[in-house]
Protein backbone atom coordinates (compact mmCIF):
# COMPACT_ATOMS: atom_id res chain seq x y z
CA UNK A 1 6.07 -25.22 0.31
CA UNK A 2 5.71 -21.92 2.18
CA UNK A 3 5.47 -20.79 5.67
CA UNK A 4 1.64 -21.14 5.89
CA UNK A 5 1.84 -24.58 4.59
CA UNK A 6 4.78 -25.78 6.22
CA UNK A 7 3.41 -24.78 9.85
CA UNK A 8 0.20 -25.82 8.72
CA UNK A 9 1.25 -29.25 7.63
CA UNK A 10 3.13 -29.52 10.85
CA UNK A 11 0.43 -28.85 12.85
CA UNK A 12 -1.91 -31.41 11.16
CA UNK A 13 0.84 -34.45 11.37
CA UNK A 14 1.55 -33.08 15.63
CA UNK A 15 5.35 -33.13 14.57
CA UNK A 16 7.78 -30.20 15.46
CA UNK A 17 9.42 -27.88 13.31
CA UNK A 18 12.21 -29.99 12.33
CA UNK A 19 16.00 -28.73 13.38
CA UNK A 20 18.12 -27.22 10.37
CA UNK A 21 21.94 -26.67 10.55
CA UNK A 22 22.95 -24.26 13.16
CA UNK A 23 25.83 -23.24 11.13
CA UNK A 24 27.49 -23.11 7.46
CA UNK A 25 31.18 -22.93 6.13
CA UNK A 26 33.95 -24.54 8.24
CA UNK A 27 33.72 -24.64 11.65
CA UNK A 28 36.89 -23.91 13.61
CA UNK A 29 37.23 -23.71 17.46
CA UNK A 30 35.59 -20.12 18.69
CA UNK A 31 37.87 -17.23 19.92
CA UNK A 32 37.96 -16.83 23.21
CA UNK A 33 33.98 -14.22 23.50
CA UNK A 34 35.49 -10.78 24.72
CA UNK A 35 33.38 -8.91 22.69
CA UNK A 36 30.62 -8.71 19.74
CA UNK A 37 29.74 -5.88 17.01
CA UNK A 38 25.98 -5.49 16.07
CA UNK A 39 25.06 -3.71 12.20
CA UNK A 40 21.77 -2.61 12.84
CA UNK A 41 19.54 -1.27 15.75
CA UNK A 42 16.18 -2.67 14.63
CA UNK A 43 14.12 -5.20 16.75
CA UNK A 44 16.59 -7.92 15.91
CA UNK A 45 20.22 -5.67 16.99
CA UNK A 46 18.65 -3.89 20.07
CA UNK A 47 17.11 -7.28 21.43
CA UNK A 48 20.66 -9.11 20.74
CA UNK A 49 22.32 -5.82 22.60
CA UNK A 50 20.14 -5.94 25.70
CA UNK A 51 20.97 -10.24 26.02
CA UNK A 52 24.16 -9.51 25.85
CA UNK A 53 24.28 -6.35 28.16
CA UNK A 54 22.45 -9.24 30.60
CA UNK A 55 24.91 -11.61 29.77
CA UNK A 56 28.28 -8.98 30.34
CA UNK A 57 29.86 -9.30 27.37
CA UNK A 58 31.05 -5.94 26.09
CA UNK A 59 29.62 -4.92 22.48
CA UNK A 60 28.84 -1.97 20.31
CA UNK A 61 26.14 -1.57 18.29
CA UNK A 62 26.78 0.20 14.65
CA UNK A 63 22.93 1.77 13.34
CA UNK A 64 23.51 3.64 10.11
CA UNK A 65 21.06 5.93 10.34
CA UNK A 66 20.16 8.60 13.23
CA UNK A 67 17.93 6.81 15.28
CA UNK A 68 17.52 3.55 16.49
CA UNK A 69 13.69 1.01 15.94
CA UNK A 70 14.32 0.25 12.07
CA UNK A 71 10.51 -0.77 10.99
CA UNK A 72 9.27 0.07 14.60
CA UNK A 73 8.95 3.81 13.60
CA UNK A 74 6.12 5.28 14.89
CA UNK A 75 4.48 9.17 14.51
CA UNK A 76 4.33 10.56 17.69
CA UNK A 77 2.87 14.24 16.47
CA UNK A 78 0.09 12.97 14.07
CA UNK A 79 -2.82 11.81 16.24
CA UNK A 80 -3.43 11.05 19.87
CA UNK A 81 -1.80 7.92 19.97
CA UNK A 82 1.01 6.41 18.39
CA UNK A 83 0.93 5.81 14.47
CA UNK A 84 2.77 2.72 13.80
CA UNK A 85 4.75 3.77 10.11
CA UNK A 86 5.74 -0.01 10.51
CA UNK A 87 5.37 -3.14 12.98
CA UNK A 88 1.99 -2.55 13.96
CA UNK A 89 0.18 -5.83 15.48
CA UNK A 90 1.03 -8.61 18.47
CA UNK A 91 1.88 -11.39 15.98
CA UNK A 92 2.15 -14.11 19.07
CA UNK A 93 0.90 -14.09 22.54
CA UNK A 94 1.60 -11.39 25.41
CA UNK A 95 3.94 -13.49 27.02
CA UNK A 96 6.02 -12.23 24.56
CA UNK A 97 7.07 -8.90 26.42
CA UNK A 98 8.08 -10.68 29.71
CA UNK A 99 10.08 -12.85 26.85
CA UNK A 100 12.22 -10.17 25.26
CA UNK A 101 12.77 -8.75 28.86
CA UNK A 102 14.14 -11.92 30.05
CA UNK A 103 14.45 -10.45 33.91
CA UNK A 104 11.53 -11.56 36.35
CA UNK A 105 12.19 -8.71 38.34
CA UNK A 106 10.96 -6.19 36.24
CA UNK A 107 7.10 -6.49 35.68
CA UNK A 108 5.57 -5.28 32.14
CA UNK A 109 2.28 -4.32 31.82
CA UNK A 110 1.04 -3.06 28.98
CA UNK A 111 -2.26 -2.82 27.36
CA UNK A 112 -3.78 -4.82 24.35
CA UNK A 113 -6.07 -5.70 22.60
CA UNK A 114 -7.93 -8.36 20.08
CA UNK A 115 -7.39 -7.52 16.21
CA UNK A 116 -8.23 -10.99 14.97
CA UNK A 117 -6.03 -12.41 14.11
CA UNK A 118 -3.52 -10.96 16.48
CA UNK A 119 -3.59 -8.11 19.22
CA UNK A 120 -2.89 -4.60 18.81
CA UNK A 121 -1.29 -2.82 21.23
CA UNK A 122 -3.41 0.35 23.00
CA UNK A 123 -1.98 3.72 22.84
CA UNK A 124 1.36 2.05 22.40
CA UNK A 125 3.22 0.30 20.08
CA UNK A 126 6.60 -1.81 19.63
CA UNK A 127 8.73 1.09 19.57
CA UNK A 128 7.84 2.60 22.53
CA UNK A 129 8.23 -1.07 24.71
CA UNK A 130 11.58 -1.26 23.07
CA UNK A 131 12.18 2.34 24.15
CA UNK A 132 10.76 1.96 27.44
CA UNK A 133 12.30 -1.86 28.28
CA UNK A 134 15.61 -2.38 25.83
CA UNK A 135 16.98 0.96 24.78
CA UNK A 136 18.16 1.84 28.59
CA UNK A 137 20.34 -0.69 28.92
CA UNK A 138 21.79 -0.36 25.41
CA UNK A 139 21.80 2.69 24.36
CA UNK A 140 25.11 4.10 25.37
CA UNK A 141 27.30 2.10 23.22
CA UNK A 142 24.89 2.78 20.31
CA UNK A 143 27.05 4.25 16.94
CA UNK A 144 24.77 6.42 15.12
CA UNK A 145 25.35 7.17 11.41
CA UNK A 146 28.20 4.51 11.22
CA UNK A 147 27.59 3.03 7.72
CA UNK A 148 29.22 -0.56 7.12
CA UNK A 149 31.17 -1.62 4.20
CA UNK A 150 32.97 -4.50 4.82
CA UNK A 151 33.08 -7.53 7.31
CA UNK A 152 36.49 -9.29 7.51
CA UNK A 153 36.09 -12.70 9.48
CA UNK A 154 38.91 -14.57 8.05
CA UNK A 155 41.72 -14.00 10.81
CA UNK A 156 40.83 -14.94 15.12
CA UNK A 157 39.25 -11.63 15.45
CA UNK A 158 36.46 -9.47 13.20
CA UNK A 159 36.97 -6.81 11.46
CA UNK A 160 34.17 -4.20 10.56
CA UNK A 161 34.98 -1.74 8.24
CA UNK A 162 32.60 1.41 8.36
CA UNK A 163 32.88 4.78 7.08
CA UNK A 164 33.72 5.90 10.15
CA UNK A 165 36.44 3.66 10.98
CA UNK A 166 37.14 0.17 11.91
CA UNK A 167 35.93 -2.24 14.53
CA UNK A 168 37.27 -5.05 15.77
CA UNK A 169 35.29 -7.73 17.79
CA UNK A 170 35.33 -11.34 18.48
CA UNK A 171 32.08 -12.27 16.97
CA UNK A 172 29.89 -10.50 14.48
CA UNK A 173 25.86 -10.27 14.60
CA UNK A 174 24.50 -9.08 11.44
CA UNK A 175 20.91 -7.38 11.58
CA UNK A 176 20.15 -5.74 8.54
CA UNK A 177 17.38 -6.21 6.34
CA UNK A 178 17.80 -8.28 4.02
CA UNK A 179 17.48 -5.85 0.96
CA UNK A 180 20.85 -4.46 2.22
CA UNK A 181 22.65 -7.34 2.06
CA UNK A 182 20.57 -8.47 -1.69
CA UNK A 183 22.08 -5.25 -2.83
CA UNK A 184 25.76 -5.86 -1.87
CA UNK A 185 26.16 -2.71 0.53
CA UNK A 186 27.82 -5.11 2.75
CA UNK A 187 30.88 -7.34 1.41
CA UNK A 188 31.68 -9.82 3.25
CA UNK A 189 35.73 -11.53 3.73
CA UNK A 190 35.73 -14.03 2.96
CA UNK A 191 32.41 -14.33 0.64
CA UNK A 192 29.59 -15.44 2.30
CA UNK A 193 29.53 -19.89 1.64
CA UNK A 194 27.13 -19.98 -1.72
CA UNK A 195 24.48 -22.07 -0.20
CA UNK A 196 23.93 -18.59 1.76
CA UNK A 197 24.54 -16.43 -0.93
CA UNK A 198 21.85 -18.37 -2.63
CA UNK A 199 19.39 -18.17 -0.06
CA UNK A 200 20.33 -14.11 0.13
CA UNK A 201 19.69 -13.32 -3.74
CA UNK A 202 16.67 -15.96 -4.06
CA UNK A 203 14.35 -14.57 -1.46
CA UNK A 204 11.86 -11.68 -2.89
CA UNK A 205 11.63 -8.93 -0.46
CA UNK A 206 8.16 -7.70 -0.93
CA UNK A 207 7.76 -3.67 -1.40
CA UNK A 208 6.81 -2.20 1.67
CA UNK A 209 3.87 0.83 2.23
CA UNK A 210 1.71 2.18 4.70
CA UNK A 211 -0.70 5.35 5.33
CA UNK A 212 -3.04 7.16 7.70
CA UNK A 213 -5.72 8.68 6.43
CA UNK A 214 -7.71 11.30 9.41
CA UNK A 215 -11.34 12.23 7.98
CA UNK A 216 -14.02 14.02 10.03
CA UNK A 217 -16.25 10.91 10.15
CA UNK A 218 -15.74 7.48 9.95
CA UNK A 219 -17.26 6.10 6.71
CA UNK A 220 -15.07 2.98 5.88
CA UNK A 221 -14.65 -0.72 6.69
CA UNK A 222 -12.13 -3.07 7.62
CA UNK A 223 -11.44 -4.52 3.84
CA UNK A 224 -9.05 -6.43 2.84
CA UNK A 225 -8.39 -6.76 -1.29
CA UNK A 226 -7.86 -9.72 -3.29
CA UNK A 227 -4.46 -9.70 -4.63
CA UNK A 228 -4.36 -12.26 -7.60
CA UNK A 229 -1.67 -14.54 -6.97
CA UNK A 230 -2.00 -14.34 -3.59
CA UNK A 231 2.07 -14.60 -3.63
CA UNK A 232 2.33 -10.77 -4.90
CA UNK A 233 1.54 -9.56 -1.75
CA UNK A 234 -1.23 -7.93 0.75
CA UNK A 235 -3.29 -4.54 0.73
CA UNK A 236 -5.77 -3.76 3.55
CA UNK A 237 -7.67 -0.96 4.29
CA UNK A 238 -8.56 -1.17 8.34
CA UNK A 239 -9.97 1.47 11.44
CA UNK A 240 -6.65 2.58 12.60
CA UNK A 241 -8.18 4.16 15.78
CA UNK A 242 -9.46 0.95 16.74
CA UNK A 243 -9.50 0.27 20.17
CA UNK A 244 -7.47 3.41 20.77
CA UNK A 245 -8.34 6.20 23.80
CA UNK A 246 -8.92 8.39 20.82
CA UNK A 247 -12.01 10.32 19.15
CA UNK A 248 -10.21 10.57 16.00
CA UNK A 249 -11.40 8.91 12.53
CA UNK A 250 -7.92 7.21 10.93
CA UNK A 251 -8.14 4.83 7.90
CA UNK A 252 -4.89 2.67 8.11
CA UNK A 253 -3.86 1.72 4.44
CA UNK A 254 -1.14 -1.14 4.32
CA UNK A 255 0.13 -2.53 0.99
CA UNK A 256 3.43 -5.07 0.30
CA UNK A 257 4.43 -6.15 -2.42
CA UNK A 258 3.33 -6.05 -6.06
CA UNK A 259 0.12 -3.97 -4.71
CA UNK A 260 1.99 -1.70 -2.98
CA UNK A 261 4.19 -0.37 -6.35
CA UNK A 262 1.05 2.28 -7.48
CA UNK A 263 1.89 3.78 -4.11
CA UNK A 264 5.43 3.47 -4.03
CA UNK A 265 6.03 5.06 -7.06
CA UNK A 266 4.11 8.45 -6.26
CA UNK A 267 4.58 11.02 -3.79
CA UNK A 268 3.50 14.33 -2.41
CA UNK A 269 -0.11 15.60 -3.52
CA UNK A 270 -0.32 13.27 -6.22
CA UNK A 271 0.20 10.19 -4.02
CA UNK A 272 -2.52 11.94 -1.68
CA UNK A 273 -5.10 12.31 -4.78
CA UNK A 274 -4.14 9.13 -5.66
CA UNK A 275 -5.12 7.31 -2.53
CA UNK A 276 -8.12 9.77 -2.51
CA UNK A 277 -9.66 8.97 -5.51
CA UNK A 278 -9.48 5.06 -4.47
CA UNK A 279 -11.27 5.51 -1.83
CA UNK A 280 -13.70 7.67 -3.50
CA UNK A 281 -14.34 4.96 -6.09
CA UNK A 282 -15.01 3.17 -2.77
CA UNK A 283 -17.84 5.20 -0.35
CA UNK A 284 -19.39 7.35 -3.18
CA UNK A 285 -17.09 10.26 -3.02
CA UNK A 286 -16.62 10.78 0.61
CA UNK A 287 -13.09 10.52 1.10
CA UNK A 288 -12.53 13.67 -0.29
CA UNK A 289 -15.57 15.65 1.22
CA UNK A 290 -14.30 14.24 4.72
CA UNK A 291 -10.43 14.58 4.26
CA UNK A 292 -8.60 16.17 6.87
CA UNK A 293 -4.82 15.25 6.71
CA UNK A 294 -2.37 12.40 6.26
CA UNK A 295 0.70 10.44 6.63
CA UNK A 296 2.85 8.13 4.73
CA UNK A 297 5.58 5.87 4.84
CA UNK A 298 7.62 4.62 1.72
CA UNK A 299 9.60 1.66 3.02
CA UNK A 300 11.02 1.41 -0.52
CA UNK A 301 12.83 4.91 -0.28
CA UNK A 302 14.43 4.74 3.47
CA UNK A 303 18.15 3.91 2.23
CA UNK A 304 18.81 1.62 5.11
CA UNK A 305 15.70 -0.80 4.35
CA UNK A 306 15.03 -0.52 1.41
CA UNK A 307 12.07 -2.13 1.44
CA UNK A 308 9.07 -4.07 3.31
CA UNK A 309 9.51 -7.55 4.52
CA UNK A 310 10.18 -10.58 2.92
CA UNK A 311 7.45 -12.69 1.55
CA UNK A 312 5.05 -15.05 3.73
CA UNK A 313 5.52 -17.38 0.73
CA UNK A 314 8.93 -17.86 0.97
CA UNK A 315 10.22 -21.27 1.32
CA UNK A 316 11.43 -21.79 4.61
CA UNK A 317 14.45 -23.71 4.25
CA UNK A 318 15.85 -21.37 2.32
CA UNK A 319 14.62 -18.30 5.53
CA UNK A 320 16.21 -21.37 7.69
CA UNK A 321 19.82 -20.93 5.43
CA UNK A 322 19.39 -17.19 5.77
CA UNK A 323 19.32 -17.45 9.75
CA UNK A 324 22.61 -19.66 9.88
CA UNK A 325 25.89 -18.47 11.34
CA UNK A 326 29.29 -18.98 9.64
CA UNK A 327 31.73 -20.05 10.93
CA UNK A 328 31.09 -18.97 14.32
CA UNK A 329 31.68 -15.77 13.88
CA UNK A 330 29.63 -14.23 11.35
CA UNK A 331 25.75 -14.51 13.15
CA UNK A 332 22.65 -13.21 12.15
CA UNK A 333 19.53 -11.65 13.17
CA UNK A 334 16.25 -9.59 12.98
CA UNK A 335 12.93 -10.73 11.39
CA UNK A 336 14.49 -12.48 7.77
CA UNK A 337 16.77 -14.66 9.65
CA UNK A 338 15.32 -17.13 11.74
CA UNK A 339 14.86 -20.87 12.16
CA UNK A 340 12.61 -20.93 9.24
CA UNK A 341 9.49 -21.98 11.61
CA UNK A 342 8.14 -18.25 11.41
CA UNK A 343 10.10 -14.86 9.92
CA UNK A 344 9.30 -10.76 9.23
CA UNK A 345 7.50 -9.99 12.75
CA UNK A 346 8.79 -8.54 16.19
CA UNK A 347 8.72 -11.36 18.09
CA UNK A 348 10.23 -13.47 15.67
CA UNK A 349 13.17 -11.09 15.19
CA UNK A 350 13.95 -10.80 19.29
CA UNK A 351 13.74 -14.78 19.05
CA UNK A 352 16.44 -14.71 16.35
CA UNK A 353 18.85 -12.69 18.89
CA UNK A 354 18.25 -14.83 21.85
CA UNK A 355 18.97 -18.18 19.30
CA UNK A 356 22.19 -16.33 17.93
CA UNK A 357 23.04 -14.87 21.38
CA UNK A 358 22.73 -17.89 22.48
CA UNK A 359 24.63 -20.35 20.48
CA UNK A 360 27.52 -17.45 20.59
CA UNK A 361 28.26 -18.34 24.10
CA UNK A 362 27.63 -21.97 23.77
């Protein structure tokens, strides 16, 4: 059963999302909480950073790369708004904001919109609320370009081995994607407990692409494709400008998974023909009359990623197993591990950091 079904089933019956195992391995009696280490400074690490900057407990957080967002990036020099390369829609309800902020003091308001099914957010995206509402607070005990190798939890204390160095912490919260972890650029000490390494290897991570097309006109539709099976992925063509304060004319093109490989696999003007010539096939040759420029993003080729998200028709107990901690320690966040009720989005990643936050401090 997959997510759809599963929450769909649950739904039907008026039952809850019944409670998994909060943790795997032994459990011992927790190390006095002095300090944590975060990997990763996507939605899932910077949300976990902030509750724990609220909560006082000392941390650093260790992002591999040079900036911080993960699959928030946005284009901030392409059109008159911001291009979401990534997270793009309001998956939940708008109480979500005053959620992740957790501080009643502080008042968000920010503009949306509909974009059945969700919301979209208007000239503004995820990365700039995290930027604007998270990142202050965290953002000077961020480690940029500090690449992990190993994670030693098998003595009181943790100990991160990076390229850099080594850090040592009282708890751990992993919040990589997942691809990183399927392709062993993390070892753990001891191994991982094989019901998790299970759930790790078995879960497909689906490709990941997106694009923005700018043409003089706007001659497309919303569209989106039939993918046959309907587990291989997603591709939709849709009015990126929707709903924007913009006069520009920007097809959004986003593909994951077995759709998404015709993309992956090209690059510079050939990609651009490529996705040209589709859309020619499309509205009788206009796309290329009309073009004016483009961007891409190849989720598959950023080396910390790796990838798109993991699949909507993943089984959930198995998303559930990814989510658990071990042995109080090791803890994990970001959009693959959750509770198994919902997974891949924003909100469901900053939900994952409050449920590990909070069960650190238990």
């Amino acid at each position: 059963m997959n997510r759809k079904e599963f929450v769909k089933m649950c739904g039907i019956l008026g039952i809850g999302i019944p409670v998994l195992g909060a943790s795997t391995g032994c459990k011992k009696d927790k190390h006095p909480l002095k300090k944590v280490i975060i990997i990763g400074a996507g939605a899932g690490g910077l949300a976990a950073a902030y509750l724990l900057h609220q909560k006082g407990i000392d941390f650093e957080l260790l992002e591999a790369s040079t900036t911080y967002g993960g699959r928030m990036k946005i284009s901030t020099d392409f059109a008159d708004f911001p291009i979401p390369l990534g997270s793009e829609w309001i998956e939940t309800d708008t109480g979500i904001f005053n959620e992740i902020v957790n501080d009643s003091s502080v008042q968000v308001n920010l503009t949306t919109i509909p974009d059945n099914p969700d919301r979209k957010f208007v000239n503004y995206s995820w990365f700039n609320f995290f930027e604007d509402y998270v990142v202050p607070s965290v953002s000077d005990k961020i480690r940029f370009g500090t690449i992990v190798d190993n994670i030693n939890y098998q003595g009181d204390e943790v100990v991160v081995t990076t390229q850099n160095g080594q850090f040592t912490a009282d708890r751990v919260i992993v919040a990589v994607p997942l691809k990183i972890l399927q392709d062993g650029d993390i070892t753990f000490l001891p191994t991982l407990p094989q019901a998790k390494q299970n759930a790790i290897a078995s879960i497909r991570v689906w490709e990941g692409f997106k694009a923005f097309f700018e043409f003089t006109d706007n001659f497309y539709d919303d569209m989106q494709f039939t993918i046959t099976p309907e587990t291989d992925g997603e591709k939709w063509h849709y009015d990126a400008a929707y709903g924007q304060n913009s006069s520009k004319n920007i097809l959004g093109l986003f593909v994951v998974g077995t759709p998404a490989v015709p993309y992956t696999s090209r690059s510079g003007d050939d990609l651009r023909d490529f996705i040209l010539a589709e859309l020619d096939g499309l509205y009788g040759g206009q796309a290329t009359q009309k073009y004016v420029k483009h961007i891409v993003q190849n989720w598959d080729n950023e080396p910390f990623i790796k990838g798109g998200y993991i699949t909507d028709h993943a089984d959930y107990s198995k998303v559930a197993k990814l989510g658990e901690s071990v042995q109080d320690k090791v803890y994990f966040a970001g959009g693959a591990y959750t509770d198994g009720e919902d997974w891949v989005s924003v909100h469901t990643a900053a939900r994952s950091a409050k449920d590990a936050v909070d069960k650190m401090v238990d």
